[in-house]
PDB file of N, CA and C in Angstrom:
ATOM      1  N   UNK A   1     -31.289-101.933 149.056  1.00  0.00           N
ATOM      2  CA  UNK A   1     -30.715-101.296 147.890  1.00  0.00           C
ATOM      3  C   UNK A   1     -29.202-101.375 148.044  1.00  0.00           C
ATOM      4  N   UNK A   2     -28.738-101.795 146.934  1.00  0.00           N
ATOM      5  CA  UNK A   2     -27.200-102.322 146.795  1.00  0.00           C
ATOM      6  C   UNK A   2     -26.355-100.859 146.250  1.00  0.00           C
ATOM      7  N   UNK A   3     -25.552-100.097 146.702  1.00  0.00           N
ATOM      8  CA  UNK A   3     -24.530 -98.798 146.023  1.00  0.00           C
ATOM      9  C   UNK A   3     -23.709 -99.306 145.700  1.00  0.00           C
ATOM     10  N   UNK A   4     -23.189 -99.110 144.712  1.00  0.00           N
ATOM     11  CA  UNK A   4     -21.796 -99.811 144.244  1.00  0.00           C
ATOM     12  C   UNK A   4     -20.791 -98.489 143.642  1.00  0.00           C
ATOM     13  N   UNK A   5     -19.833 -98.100 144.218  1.00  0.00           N
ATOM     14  CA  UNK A   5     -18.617 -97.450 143.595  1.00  0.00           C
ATOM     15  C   UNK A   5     -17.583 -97.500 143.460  1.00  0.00           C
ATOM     16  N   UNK A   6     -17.038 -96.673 142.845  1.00  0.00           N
ATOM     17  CA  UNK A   6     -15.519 -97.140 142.162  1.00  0.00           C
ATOM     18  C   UNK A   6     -14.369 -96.256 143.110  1.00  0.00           C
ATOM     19  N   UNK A   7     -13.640 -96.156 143.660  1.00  0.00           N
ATOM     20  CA  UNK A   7     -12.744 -95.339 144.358  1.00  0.00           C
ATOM     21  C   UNK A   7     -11.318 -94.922 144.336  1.00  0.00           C
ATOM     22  N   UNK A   8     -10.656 -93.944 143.544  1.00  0.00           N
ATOM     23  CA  UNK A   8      -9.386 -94.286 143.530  1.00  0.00           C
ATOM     24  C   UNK A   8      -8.070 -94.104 144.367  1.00  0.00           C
ATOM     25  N   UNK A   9      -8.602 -93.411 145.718  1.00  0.00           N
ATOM     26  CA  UNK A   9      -8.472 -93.840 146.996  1.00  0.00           C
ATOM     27  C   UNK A   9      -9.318 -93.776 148.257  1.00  0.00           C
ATOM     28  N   UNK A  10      -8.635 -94.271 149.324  1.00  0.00           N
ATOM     29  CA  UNK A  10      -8.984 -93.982 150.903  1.00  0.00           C
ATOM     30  C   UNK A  10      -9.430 -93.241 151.006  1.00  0.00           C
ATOM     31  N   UNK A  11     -10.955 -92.690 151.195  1.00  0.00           N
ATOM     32  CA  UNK A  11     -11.655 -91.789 151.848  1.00  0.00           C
ATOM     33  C   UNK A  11     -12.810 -91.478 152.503  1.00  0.00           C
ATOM     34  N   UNK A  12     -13.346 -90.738 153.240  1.00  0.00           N
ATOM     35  CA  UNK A  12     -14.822 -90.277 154.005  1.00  0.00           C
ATOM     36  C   UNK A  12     -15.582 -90.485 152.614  1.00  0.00           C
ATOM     37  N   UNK A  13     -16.637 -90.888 152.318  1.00  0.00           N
ATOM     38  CA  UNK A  13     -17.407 -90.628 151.364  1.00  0.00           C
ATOM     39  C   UNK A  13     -18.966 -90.363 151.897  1.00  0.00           C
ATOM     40  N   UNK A  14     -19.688 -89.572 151.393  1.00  0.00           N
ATOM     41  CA  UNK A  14     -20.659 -89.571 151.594  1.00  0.00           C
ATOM     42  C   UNK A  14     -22.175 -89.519 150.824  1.00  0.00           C
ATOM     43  N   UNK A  15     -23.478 -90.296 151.123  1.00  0.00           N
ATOM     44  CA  UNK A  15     -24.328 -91.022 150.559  1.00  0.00           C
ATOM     45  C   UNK A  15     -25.741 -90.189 150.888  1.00  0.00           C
ATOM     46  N   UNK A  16     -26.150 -89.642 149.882  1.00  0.00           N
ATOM     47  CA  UNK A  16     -27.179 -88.749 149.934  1.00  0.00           C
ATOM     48  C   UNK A  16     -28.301 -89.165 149.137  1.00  0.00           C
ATOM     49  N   UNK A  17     -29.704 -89.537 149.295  1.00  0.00           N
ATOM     50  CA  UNK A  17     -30.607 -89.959 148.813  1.00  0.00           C
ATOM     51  C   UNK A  17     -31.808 -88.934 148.608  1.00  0.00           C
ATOM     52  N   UNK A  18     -32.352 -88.121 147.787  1.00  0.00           N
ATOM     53  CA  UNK A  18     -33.596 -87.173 147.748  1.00  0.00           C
ATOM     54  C   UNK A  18     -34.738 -88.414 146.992  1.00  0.00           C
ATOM     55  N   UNK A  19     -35.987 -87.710 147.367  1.00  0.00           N
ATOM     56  CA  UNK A  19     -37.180 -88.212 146.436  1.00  0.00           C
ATOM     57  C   UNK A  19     -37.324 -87.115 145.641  1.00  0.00           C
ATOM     58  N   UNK A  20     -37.835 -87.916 144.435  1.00  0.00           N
ATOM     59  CA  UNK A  20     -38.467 -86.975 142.774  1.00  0.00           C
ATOM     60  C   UNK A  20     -38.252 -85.797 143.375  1.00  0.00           C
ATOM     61  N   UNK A  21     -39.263 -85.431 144.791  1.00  0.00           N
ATOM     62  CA  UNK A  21     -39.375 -84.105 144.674  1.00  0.00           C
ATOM     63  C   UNK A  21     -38.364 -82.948 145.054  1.00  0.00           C
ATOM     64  N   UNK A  22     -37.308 -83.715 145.217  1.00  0.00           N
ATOM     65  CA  UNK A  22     -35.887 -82.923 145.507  1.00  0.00           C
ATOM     66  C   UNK A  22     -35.866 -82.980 147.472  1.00  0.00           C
ATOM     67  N   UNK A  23     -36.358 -83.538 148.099  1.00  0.00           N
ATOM     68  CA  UNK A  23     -36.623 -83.653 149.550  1.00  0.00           C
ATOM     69  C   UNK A  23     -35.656 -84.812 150.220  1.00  0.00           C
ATOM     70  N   UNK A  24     -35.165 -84.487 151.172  1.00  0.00           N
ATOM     71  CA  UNK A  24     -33.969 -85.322 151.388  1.00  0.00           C
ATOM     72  C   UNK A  24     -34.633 -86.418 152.214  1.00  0.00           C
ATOM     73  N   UNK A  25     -34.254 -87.635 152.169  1.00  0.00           N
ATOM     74  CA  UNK A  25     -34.627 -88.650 152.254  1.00  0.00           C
ATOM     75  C   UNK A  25     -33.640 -89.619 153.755  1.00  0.00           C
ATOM     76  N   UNK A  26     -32.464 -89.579 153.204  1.00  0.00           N
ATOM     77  CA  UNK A  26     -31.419 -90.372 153.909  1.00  0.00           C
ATOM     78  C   UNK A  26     -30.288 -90.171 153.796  1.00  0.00           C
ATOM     79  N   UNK A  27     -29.451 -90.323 154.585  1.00  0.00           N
ATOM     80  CA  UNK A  27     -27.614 -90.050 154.812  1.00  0.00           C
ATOM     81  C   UNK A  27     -27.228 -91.358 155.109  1.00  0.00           C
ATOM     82  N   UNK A  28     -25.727 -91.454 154.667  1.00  0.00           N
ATOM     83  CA  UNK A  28     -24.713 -92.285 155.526  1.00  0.00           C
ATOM     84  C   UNK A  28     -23.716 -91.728 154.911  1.00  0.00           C
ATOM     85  N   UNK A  29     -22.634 -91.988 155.712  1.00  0.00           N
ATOM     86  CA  UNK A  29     -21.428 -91.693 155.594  1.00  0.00           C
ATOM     87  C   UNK A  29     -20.425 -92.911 155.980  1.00  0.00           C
ATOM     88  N   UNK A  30     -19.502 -93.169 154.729  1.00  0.00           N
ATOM     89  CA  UNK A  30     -18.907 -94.491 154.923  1.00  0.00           C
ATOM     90  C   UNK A  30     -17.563 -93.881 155.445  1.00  0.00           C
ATOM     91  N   UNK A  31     -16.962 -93.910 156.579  1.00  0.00           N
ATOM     92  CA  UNK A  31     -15.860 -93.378 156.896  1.00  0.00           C
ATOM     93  C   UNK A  31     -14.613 -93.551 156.498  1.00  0.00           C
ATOM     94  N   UNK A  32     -14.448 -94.299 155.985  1.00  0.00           N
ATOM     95  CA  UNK A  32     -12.841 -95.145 155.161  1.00  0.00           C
ATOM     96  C   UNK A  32     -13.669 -96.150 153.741  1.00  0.00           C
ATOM     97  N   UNK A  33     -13.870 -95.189 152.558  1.00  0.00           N
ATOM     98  CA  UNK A  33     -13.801 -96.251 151.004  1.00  0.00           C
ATOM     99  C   UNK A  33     -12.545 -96.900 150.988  1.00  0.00           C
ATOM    100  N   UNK A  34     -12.381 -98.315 150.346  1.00  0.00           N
ATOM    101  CA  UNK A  34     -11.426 -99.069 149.877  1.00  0.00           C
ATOM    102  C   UNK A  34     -11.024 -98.659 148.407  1.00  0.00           C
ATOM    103  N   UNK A  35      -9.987 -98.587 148.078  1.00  0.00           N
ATOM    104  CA  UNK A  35      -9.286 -98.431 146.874  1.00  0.00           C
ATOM    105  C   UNK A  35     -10.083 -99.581 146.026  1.00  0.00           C
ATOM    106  N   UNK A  36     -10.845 -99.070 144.927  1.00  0.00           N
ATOM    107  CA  UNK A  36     -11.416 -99.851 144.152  1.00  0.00           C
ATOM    108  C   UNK A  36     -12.731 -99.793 144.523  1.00  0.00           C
ATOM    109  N   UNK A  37     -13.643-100.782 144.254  1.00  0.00           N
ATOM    110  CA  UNK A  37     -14.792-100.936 144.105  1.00  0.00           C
ATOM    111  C   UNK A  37     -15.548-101.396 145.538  1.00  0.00           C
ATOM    112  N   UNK A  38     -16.250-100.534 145.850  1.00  0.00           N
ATOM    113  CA  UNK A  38     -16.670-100.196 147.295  1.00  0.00           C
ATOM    114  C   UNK A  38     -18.339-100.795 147.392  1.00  0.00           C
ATOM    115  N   UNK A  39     -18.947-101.121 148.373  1.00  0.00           N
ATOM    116  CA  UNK A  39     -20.495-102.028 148.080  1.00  0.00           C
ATOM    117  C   UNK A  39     -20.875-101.445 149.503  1.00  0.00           C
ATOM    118  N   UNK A  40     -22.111-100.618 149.618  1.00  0.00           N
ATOM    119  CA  UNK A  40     -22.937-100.302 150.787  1.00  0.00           C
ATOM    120  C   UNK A  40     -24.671-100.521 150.850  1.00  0.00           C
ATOM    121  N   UNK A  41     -24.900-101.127 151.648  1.00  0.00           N
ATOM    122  CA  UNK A  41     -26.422-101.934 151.504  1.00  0.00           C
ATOM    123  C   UNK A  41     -27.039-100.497 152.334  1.00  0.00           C
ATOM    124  N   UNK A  42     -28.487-100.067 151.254  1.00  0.00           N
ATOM    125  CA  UNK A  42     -28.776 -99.328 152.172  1.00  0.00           C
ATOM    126  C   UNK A  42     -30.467-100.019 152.722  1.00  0.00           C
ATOM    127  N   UNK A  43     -31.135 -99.873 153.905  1.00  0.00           N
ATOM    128  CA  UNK A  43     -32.041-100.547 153.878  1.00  0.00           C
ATOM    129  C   UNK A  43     -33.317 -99.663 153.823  1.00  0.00           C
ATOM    130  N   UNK A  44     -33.969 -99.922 153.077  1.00  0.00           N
ATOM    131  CA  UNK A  44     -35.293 -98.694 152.112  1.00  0.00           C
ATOM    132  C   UNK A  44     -36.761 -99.894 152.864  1.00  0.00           C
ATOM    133  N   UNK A  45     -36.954 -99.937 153.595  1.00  0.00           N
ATOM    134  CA  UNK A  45     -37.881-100.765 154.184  1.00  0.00           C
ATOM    135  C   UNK A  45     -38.923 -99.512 154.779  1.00  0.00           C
ATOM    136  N   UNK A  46     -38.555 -98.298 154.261  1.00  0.00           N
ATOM    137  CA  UNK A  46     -39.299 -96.972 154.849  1.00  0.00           C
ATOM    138  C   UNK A  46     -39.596 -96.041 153.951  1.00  0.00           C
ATOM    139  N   UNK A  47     -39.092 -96.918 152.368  1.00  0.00           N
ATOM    140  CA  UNK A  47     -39.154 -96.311 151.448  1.00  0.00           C
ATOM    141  C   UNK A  47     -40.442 -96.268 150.795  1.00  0.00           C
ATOM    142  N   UNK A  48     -40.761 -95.505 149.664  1.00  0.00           N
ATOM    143  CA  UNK A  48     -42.122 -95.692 148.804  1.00  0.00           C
ATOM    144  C   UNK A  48     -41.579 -95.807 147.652  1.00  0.00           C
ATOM    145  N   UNK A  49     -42.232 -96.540 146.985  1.00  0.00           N
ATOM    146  CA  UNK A  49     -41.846 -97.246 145.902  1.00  0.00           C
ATOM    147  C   UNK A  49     -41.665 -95.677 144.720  1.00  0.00           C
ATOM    148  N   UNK A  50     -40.723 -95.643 143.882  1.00  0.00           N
ATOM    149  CA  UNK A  50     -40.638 -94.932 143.055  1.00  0.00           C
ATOM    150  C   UNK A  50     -39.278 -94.203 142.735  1.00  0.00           C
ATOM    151  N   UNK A  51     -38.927 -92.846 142.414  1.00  0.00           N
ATOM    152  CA  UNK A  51     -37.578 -92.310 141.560  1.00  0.00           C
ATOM    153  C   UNK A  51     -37.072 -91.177 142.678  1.00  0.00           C
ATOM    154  N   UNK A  52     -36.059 -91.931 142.975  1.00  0.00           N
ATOM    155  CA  UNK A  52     -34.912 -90.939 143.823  1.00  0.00           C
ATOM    156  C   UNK A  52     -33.645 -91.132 143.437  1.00  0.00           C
ATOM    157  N   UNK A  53     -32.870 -90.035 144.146  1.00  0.00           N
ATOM    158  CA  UNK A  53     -31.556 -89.463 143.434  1.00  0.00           C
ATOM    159  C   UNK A  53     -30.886 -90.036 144.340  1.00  0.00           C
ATOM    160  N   UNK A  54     -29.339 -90.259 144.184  1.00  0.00           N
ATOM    161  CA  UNK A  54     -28.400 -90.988 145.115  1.00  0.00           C
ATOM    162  C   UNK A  54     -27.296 -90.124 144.833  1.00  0.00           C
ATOM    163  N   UNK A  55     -26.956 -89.099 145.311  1.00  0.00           N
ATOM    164  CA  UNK A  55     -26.100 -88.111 146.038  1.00  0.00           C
ATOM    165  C   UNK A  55     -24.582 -88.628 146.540  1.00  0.00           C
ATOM    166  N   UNK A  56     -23.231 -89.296 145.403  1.00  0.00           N
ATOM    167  CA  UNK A  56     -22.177 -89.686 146.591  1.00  0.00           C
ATOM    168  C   UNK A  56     -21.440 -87.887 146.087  1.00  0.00           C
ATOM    169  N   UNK A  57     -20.417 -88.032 147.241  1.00  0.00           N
ATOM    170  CA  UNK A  57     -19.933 -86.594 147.600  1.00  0.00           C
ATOM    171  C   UNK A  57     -18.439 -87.338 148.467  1.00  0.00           C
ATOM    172  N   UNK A  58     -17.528 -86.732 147.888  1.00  0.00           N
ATOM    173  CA  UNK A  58     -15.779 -87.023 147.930  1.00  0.00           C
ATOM    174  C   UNK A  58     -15.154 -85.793 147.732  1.00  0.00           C
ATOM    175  N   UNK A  59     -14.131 -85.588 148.665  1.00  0.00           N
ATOM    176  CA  UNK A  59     -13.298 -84.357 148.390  1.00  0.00           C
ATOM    177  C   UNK A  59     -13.103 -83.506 147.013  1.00  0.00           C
ATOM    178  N   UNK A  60     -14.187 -82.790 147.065  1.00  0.00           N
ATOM    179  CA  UNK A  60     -14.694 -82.064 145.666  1.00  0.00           C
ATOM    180  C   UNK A  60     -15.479 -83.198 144.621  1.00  0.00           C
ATOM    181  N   UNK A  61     -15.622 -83.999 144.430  1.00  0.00           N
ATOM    182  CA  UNK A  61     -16.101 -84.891 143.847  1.00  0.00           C
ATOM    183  C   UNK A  61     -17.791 -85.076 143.871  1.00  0.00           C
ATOM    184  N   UNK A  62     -18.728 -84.979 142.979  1.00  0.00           N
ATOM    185  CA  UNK A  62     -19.869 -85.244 143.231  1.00  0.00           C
ATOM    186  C   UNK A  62     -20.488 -85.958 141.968  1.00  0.00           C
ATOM    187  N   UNK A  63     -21.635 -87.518 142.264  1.00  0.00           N
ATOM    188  CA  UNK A  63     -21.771 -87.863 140.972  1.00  0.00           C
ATOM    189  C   UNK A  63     -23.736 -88.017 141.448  1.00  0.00           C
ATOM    190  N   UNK A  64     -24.277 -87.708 140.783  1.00  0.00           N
ATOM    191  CA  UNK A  64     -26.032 -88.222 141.310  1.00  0.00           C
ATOM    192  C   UNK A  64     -26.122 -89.208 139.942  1.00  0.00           C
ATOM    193  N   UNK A  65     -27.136 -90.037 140.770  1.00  0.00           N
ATOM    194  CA  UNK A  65     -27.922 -91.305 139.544  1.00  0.00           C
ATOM    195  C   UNK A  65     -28.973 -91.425 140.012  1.00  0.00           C
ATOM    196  N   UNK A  66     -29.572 -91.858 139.342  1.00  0.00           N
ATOM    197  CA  UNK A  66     -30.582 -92.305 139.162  1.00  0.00           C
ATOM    198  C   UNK A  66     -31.417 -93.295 139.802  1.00  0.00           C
ATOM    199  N   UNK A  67     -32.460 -93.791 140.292  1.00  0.00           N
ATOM    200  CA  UNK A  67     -32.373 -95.153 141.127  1.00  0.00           C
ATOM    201  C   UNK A  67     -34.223 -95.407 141.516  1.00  0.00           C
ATOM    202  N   UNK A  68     -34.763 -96.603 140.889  1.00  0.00           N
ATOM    203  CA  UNK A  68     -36.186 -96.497 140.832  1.00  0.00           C
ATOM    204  C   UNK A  68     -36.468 -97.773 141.815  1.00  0.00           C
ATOM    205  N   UNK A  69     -37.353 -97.592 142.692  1.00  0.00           N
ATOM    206  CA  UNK A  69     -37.463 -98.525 143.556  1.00  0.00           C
ATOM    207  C   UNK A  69     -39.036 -99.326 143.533  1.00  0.00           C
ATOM    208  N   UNK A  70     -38.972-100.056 143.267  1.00  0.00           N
ATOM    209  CA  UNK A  70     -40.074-100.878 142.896  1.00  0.00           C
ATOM    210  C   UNK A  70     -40.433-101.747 143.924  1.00  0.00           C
ATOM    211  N   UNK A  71     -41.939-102.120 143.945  1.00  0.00           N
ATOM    212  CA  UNK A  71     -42.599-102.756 145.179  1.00  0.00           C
ATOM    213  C   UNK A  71     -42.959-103.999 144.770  1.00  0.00           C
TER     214      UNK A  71
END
């Protein structure tokens, strides 16, 4: 699974994944985002196919989407 974000600076960001049922799934934390458009592979090879949330989190900043994973 490909993350793609936008950044409008240098920072810790961090990558939060729940399933449907609100149950936390997976972390990473990218320690230094690049100014601009940032790309983190996450690898779901432990995943089950279906609808989880993707959690990024930035100095006060929080955005969730959407994200359906198909088999």
């Amino acid at each position: 699974m490909k993350i793609r974000f936008n950044s409008p600076d240098e920072s810790k960001v961090s990558i939060k994944i729940y399933d449907v049922c609100g149950r936390f799934v997976y972390k990473e934390d990218v320690v230094k985002s690049r100014i601009g458009m940032n790309e983190v592979m996450i690898k779901v090879e432990g995943f089950s196919a279906g609808v989880y949330f993707i959690r990024l989190e930035t100095h006060g900043y929080e955005k969730i989407e959407k994200a359906v994973l198909l088999r």
